[in-house]
PDB file of N, CA and C in Angstrom:
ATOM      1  N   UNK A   1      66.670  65.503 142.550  1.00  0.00           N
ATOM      2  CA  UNK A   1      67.571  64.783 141.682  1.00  0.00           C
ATOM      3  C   UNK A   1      67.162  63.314 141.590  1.00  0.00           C
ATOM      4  N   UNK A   2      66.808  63.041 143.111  1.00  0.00           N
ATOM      5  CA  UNK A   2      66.570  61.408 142.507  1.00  0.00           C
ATOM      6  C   UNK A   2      65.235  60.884 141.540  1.00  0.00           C
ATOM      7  N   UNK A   3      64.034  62.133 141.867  1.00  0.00           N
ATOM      8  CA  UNK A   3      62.787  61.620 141.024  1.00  0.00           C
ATOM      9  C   UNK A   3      63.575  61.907 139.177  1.00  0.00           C
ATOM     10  N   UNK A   4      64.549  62.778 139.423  1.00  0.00           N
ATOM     11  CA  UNK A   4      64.950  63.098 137.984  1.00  0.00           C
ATOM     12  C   UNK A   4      65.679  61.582 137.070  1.00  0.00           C
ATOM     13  N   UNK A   5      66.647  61.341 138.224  1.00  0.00           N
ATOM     14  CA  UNK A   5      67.063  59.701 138.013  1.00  0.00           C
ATOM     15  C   UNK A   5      66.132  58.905 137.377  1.00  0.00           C
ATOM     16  N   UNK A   6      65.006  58.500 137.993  1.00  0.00           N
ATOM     17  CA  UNK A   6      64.078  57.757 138.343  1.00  0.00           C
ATOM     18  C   UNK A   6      63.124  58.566 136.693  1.00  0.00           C
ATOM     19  N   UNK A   7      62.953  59.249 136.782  1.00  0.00           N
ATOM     20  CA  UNK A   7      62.321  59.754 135.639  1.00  0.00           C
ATOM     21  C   UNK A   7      63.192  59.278 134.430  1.00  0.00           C
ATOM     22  N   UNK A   8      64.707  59.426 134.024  1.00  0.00           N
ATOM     23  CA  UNK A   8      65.342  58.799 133.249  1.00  0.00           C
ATOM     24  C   UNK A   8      65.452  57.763 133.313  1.00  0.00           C
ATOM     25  N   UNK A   9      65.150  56.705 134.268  1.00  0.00           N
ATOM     26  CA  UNK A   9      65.127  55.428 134.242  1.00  0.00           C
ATOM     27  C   UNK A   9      64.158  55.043 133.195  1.00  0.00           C
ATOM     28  N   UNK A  10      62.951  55.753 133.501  1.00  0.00           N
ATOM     29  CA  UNK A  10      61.849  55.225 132.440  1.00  0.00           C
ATOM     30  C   UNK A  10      62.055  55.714 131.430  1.00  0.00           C
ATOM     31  N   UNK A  11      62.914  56.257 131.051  1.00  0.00           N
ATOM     32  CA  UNK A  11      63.480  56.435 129.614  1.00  0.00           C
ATOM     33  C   UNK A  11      63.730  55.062 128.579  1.00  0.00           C
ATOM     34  N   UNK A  12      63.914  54.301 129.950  1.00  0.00           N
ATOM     35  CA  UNK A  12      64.799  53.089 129.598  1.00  0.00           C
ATOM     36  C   UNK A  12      63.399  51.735 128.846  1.00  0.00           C
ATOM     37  N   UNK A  13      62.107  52.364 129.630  1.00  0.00           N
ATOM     38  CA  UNK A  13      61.274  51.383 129.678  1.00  0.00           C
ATOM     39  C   UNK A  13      60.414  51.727 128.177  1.00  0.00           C
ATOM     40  N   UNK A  14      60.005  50.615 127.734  1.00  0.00           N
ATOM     41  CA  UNK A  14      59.292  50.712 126.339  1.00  0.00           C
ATOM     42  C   UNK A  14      58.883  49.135 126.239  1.00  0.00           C
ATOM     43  N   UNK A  15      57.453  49.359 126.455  1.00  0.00           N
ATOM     44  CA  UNK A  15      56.656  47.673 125.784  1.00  0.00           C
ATOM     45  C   UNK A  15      56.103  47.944 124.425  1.00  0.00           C
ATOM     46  N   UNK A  16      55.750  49.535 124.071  1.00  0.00           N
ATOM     47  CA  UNK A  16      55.515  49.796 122.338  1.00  0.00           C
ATOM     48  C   UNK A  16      56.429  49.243 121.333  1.00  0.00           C
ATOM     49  N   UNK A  17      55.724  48.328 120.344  1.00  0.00           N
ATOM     50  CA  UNK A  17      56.340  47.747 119.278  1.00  0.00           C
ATOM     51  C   UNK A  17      56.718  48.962 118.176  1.00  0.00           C
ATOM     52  N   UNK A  18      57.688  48.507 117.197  1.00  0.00           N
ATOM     53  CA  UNK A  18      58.095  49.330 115.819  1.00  0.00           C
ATOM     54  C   UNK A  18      59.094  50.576 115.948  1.00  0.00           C
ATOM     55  N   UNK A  19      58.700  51.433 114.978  1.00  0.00           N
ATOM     56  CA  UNK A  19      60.209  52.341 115.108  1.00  0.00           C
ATOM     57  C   UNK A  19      61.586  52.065 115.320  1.00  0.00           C
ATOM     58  N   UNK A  20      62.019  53.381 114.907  1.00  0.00           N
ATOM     59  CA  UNK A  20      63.495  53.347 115.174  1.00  0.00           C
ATOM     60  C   UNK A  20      63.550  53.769 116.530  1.00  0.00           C
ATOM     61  N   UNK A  21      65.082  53.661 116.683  1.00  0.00           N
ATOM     62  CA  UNK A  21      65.728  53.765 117.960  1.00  0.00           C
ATOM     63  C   UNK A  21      65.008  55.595 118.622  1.00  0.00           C
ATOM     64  N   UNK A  22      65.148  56.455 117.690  1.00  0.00           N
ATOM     65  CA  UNK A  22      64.227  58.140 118.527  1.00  0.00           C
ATOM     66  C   UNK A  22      63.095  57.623 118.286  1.00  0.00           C
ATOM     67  N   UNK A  23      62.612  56.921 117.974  1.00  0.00           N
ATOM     68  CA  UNK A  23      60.822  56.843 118.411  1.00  0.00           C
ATOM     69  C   UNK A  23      60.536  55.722 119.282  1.00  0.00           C
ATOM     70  N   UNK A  24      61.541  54.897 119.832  1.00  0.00           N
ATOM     71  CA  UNK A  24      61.817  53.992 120.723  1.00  0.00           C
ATOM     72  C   UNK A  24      62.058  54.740 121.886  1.00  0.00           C
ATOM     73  N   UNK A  25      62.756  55.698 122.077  1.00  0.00           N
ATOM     74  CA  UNK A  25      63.114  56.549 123.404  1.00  0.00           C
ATOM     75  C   UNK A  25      62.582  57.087 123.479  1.00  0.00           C
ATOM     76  N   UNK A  26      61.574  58.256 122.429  1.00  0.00           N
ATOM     77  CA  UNK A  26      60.865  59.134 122.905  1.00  0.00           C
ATOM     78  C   UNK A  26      59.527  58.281 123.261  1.00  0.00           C
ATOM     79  N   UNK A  27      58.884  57.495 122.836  1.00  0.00           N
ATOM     80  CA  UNK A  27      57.953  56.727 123.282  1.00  0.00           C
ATOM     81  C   UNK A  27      57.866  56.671 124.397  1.00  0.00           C
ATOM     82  N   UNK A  28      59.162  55.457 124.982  1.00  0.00           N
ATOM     83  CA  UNK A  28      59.147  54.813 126.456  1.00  0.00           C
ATOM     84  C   UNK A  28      59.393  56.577 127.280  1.00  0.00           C
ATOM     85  N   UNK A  29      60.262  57.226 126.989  1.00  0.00           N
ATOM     86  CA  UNK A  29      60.087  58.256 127.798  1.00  0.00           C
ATOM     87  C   UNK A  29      58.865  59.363 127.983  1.00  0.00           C
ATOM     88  N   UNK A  30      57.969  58.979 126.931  1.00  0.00           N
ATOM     89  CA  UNK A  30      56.608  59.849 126.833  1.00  0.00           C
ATOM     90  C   UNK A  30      56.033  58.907 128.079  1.00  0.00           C
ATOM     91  N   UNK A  31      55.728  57.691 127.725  1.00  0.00           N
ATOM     92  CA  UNK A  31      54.502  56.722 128.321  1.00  0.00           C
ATOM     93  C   UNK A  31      55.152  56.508 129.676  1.00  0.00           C
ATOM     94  N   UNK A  32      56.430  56.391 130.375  1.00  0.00           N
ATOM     95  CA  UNK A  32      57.036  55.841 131.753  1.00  0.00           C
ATOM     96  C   UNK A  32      57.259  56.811 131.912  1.00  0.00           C
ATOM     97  N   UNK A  33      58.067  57.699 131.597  1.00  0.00           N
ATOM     98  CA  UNK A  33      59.566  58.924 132.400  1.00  0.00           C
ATOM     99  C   UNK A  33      58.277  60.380 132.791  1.00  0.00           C
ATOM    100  N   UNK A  34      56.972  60.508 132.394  1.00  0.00           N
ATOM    101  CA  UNK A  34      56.630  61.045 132.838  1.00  0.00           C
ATOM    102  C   UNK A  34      56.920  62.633 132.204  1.00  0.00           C
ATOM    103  N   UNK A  35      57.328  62.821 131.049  1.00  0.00           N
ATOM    104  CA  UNK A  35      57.753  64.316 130.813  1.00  0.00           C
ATOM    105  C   UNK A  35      56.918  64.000 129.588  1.00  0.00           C
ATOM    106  N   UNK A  36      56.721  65.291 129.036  1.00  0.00           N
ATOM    107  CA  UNK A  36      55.995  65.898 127.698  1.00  0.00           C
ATOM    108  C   UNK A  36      56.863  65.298 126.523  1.00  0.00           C
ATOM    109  N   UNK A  37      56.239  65.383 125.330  1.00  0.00           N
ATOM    110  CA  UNK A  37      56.736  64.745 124.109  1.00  0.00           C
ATOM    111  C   UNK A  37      58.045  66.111 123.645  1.00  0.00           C
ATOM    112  N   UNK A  38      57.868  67.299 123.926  1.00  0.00           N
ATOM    113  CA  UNK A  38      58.970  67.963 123.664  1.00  0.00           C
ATOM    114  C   UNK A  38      60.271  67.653 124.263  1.00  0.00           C
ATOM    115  N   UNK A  39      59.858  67.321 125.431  1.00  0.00           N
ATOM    116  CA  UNK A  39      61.449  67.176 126.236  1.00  0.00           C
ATOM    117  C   UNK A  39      62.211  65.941 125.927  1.00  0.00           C
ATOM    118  N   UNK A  40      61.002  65.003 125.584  1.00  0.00           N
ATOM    119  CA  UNK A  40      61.287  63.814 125.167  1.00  0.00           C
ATOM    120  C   UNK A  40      62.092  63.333 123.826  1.00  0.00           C
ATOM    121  N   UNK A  41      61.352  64.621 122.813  1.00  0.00           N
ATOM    122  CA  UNK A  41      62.345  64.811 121.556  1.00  0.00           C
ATOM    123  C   UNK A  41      63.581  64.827 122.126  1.00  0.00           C
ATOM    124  N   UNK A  42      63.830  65.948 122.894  1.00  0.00           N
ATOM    125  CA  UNK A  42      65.249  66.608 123.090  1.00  0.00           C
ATOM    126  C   UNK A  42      65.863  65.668 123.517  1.00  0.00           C
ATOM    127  N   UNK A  43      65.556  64.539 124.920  1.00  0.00           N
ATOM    128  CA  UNK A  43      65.798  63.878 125.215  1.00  0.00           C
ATOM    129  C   UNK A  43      66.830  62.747 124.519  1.00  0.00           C
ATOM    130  N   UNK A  44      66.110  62.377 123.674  1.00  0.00           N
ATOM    131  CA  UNK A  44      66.356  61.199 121.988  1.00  0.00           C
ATOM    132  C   UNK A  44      67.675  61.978 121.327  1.00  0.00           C
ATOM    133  N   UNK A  45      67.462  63.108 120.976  1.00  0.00           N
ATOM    134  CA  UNK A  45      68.067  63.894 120.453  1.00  0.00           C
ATOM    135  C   UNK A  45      69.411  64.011 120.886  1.00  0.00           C
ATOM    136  N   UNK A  46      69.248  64.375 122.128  1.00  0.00           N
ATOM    137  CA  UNK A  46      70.915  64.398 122.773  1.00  0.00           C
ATOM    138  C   UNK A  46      71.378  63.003 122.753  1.00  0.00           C
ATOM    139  N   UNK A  47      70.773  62.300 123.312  1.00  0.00           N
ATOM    140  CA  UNK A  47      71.290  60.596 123.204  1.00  0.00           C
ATOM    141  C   UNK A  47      71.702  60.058 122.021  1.00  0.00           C
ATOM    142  N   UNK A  48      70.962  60.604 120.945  1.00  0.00           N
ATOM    143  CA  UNK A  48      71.865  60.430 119.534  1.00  0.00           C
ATOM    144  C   UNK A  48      72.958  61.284 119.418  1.00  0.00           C
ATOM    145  N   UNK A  49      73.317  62.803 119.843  1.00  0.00           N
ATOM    146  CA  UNK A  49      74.375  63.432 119.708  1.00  0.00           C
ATOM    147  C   UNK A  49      75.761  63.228 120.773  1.00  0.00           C
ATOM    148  N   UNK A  50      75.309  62.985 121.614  1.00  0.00           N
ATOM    149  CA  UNK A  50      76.141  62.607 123.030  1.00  0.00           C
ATOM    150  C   UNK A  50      76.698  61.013 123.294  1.00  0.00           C
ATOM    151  N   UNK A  51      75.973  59.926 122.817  1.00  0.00           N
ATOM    152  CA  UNK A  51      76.274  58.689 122.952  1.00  0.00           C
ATOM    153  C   UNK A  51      77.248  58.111 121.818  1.00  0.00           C
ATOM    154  N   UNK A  52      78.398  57.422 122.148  1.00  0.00           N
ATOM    155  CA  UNK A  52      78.674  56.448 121.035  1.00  0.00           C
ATOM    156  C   UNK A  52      77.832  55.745 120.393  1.00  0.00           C
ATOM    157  N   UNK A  53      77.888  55.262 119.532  1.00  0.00           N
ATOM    158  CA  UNK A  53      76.970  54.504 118.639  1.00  0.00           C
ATOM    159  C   UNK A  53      76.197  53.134 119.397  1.00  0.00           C
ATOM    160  N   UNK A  54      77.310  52.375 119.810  1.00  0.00           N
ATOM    161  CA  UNK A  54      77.270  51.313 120.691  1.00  0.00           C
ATOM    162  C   UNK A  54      76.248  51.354 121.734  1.00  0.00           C
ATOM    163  N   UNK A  55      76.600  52.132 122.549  1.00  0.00           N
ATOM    164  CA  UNK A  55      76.077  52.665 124.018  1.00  0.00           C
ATOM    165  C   UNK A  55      74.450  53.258 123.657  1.00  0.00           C
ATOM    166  N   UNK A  56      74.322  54.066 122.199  1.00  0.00           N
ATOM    167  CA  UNK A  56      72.532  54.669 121.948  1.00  0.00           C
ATOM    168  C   UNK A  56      72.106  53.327 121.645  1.00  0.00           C
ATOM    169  N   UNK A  57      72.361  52.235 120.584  1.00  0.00           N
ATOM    170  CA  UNK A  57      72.067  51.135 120.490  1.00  0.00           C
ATOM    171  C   UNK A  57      71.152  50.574 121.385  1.00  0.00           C
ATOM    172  N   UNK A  58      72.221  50.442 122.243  1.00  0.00           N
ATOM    173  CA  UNK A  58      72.185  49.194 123.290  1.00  0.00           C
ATOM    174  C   UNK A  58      71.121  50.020 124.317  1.00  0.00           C
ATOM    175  N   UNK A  59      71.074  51.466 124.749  1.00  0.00           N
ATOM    176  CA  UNK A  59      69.727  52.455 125.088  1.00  0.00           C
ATOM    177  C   UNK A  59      68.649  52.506 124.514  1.00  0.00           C
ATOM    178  N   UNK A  60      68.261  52.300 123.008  1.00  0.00           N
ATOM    179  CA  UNK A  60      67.236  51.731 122.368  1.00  0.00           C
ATOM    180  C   UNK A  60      66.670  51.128 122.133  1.00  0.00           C
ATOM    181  N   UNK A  61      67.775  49.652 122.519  1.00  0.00           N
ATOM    182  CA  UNK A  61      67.131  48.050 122.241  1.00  0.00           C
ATOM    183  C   UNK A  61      66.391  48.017 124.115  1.00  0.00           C
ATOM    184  N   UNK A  62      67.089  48.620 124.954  1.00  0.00           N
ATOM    185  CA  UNK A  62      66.565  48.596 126.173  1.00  0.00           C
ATOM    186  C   UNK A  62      65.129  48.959 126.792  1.00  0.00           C
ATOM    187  N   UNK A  63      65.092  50.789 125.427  1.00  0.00           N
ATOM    188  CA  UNK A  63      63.631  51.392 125.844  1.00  0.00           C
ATOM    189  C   UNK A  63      62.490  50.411 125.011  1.00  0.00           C
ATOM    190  N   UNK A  64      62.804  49.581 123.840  1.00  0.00           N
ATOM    191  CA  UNK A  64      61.699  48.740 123.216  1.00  0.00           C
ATOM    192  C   UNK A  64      61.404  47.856 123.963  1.00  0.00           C
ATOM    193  N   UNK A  65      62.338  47.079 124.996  1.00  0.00           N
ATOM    194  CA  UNK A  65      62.089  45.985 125.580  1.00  0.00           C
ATOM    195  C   UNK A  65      61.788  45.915 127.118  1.00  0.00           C
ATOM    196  N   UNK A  66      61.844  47.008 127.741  1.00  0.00           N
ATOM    197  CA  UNK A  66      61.253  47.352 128.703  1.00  0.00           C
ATOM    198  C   UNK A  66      62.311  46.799 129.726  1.00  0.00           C
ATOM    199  N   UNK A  67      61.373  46.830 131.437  1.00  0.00           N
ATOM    200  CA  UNK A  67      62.207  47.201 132.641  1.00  0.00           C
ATOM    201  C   UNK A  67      63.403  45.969 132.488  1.00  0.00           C
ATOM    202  N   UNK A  68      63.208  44.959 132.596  1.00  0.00           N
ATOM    203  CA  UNK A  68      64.101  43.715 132.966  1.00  0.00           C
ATOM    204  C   UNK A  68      65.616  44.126 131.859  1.00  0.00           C
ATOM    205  N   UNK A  69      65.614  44.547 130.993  1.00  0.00           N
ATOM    206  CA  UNK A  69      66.433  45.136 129.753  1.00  0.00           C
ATOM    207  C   UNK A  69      67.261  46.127 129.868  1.00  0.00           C
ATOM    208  N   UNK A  70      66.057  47.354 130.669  1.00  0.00           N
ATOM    209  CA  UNK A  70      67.363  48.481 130.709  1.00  0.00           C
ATOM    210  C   UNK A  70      67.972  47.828 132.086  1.00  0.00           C
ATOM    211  N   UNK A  71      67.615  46.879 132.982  1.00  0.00           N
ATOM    212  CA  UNK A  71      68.436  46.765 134.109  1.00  0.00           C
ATOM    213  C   UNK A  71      69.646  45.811 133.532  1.00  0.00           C
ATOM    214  N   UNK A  72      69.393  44.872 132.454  1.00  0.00           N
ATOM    215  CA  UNK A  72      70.706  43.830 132.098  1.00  0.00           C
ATOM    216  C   UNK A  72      70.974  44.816 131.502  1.00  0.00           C
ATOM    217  N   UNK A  73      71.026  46.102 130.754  1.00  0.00           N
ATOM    218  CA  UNK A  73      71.634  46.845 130.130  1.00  0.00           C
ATOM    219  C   UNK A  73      72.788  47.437 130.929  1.00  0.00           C
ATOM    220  N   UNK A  74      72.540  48.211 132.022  1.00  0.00           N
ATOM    221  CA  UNK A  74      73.146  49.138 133.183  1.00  0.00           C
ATOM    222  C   UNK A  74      74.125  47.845 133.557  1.00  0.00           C
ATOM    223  N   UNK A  75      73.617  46.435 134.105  1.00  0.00           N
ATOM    224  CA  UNK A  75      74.894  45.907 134.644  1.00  0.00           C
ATOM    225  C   UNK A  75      75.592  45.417 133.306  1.00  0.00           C
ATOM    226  N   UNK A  76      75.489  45.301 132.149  1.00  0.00           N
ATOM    227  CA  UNK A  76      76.388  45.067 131.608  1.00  0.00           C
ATOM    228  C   UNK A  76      77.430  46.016 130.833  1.00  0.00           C
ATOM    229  N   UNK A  77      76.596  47.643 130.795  1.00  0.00           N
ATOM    230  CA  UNK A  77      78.034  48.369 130.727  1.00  0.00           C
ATOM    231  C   UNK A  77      79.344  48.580 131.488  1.00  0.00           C
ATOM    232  N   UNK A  78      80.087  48.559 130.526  1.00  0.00           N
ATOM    233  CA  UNK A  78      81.491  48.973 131.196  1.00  0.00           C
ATOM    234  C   UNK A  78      81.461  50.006 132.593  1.00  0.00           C
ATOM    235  N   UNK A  79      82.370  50.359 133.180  1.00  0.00           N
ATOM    236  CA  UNK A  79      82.582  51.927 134.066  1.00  0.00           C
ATOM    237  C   UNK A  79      82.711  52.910 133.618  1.00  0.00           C
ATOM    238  N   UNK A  80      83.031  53.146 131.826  1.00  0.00           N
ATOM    239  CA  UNK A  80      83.229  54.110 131.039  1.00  0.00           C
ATOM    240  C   UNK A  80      81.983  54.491 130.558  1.00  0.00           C
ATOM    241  N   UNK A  81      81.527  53.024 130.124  1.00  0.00           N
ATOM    242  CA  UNK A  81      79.885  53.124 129.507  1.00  0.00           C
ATOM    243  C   UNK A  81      79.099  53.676 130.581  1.00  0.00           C
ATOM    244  N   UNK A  82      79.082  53.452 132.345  1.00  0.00           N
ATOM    245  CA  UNK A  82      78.334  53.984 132.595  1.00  0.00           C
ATOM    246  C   UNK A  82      78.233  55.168 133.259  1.00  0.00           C
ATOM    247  N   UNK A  83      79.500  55.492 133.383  1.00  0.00           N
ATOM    248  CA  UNK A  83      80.031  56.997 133.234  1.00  0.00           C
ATOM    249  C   UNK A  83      79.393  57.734 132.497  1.00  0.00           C
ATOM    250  N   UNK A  84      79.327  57.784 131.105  1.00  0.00           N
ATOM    251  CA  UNK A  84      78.703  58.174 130.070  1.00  0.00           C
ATOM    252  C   UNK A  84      77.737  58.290 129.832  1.00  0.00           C
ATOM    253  N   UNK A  85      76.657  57.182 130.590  1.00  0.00           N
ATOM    254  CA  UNK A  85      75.148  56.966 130.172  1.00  0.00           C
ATOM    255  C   UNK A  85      75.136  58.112 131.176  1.00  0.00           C
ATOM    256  N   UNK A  86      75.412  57.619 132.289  1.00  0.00           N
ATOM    257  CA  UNK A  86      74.990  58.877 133.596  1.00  0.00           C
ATOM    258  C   UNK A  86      75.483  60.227 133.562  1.00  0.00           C
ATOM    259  N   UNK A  87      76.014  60.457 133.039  1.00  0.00           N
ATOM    260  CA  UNK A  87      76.274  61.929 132.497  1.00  0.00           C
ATOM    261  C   UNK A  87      75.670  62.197 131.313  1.00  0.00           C
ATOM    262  N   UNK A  88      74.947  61.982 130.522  1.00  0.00           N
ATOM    263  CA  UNK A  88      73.852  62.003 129.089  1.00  0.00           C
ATOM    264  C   UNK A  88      73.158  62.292 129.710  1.00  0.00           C
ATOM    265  N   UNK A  89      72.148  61.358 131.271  1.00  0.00           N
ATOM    266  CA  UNK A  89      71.160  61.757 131.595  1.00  0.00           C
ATOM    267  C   UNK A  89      71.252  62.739 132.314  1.00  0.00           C
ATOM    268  N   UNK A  90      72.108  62.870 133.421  1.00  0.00           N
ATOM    269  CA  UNK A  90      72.019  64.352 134.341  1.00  0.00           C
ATOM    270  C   UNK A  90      72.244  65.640 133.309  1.00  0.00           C
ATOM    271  N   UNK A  91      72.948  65.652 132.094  1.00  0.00           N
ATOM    272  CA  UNK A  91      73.026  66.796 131.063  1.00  0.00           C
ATOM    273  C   UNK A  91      71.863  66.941 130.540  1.00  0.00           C
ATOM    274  N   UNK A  92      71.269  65.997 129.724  1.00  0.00           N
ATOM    275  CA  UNK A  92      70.185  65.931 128.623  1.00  0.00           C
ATOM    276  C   UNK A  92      69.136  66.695 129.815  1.00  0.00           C
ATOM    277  N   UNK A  93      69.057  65.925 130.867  1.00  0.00           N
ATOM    278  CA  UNK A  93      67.663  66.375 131.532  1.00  0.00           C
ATOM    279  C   UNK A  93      67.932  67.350 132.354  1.00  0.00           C
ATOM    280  N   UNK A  94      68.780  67.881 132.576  1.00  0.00           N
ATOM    281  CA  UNK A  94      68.622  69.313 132.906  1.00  0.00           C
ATOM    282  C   UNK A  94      68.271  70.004 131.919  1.00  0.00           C
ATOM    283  N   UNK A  95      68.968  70.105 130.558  1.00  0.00           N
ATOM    284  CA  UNK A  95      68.489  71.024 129.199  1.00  0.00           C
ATOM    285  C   UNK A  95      67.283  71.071 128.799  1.00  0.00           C
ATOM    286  N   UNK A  96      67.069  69.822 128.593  1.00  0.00           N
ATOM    287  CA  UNK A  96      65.334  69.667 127.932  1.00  0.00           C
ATOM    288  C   UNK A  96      64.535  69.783 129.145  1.00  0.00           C
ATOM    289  N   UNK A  97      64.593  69.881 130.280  1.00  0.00           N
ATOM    290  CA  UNK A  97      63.800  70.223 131.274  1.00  0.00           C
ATOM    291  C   UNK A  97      63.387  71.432 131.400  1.00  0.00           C
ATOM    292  N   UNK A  98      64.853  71.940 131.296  1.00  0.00           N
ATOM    293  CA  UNK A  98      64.865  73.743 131.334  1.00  0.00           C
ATOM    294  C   UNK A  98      64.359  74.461 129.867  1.00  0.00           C
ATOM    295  N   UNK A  99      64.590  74.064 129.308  1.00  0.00           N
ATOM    296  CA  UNK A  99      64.039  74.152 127.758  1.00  0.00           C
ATOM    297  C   UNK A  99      62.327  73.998 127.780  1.00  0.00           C
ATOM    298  N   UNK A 100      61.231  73.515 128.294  1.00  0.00           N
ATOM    299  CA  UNK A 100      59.964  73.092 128.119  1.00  0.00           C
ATOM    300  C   UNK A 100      59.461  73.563 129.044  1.00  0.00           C
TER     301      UNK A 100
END
């Protein structure tokens, strides 16, 4: 569980310029998080279906801008927000894991 954490962390990481917000996540999660570009779709995918608008945002502007970003990201969500993020990732990445 924790390399799985740790694998969604680098979800978070992205120094690749351009795109939208799913080619921003699947990127940083291709090049850091260590999983295949399929899971990585799925990945994006649920985070657009599962996240408030706000919360994928603010997960997108994080994976373009890399480590220092998704960490001001995490302390500046709410307890709801990060309720939420952390349950996206333990869901999403069990599915698309098990899925590929």
């Amino acid at each position: 569980m924790k390399k799985f954490v740790l694998a969604s962390a680098g979800l978070l990481v992205l120094a690749a310029c351009g795109g939208g917000n799913h080619e921003a996540i699947v990127d940083s999660c291709v090049e850091d998080g260590g999983m295949n570009k399929e899971a990585c779709e799925c990945m994006a995918d649920a985070a657009k279906e599962n996240l408030d608008s706000d919360l994928y945002n603010k997960f997108a502007k994080a994976a373009r801008e890399g480590d220092s970003a998704a960490e001001d990201m995490m302390n500046d969500l709410s307890p709801e927000q990060q309720g939420q993020f952390v349950s996206f990732v333990m869901q999403a990445g069990l599915s698309c894991s098990a899925n590929q």
